[in-house]
Protein backbone atom coordinates (compact mmCIF):
# COMPACT_ATOMS: atom_id res chain seq x y z
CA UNK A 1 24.35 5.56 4.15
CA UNK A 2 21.75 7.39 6.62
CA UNK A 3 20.82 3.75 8.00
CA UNK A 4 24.12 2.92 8.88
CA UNK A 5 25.47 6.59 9.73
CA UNK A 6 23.21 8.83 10.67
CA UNK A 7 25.14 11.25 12.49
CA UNK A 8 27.26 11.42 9.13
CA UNK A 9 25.34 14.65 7.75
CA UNK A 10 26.04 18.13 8.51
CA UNK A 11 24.56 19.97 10.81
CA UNK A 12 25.44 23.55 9.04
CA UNK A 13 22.25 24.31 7.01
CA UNK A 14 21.47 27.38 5.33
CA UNK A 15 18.98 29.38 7.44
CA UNK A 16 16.26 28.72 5.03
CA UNK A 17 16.38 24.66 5.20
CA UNK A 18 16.62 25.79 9.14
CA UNK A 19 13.15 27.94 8.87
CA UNK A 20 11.69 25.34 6.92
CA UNK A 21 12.16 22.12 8.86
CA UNK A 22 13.44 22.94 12.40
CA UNK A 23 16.76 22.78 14.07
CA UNK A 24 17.36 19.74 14.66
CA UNK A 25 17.71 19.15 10.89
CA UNK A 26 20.91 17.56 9.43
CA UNK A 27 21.60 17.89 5.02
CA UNK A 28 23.77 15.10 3.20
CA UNK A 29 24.59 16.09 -0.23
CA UNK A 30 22.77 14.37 -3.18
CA UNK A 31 24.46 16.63 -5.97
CA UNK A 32 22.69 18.88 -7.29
CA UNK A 33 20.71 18.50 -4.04
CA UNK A 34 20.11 18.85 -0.30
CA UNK A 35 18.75 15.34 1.49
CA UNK A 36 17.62 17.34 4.52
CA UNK A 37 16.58 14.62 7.64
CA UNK A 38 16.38 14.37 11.22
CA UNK A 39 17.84 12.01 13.13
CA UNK A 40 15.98 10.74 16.65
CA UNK A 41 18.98 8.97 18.46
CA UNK A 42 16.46 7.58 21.29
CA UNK A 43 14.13 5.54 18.76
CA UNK A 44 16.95 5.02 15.96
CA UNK A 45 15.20 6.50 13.21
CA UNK A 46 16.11 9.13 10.72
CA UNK A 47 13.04 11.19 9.28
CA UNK A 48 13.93 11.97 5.51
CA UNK A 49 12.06 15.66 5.09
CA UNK A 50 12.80 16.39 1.59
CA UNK A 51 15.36 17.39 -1.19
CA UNK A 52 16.04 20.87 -1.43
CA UNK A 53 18.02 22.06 -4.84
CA UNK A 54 21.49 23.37 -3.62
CA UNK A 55 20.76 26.79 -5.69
CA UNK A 56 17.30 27.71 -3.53
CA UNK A 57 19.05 27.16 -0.40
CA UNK A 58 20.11 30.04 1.10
């Protein structure tokens, strides 16, 4: 999904995925977790940072 729409994830993080990663940092949920990534629109790639369980995000 990422590959084909990356813009698709959310942009509203909790402020400690924020802290963590940077601002530019988009989540897509993977239930029971967070796929947090970044998307660079000029060279078309999408950095995958982690998964972050839903319950430590806050």
């Amino acid at each position: 999904m990422l590959e084909a729409f990356p813009l698709s994830g959310s942009t509203n993080v909790p402020a400690s995925i924020t802290a963590e990663f940077g601002p530019c940092v988009r989540k897509c949920t993977v239930n029971p977790f967070d796929l947090v990534y970044e998307y660079d629109a000029q060279s078309d790639t999408v950095f995958v940072y982690g998964l972050v369980h839903q319950r430590m995000a806050k």
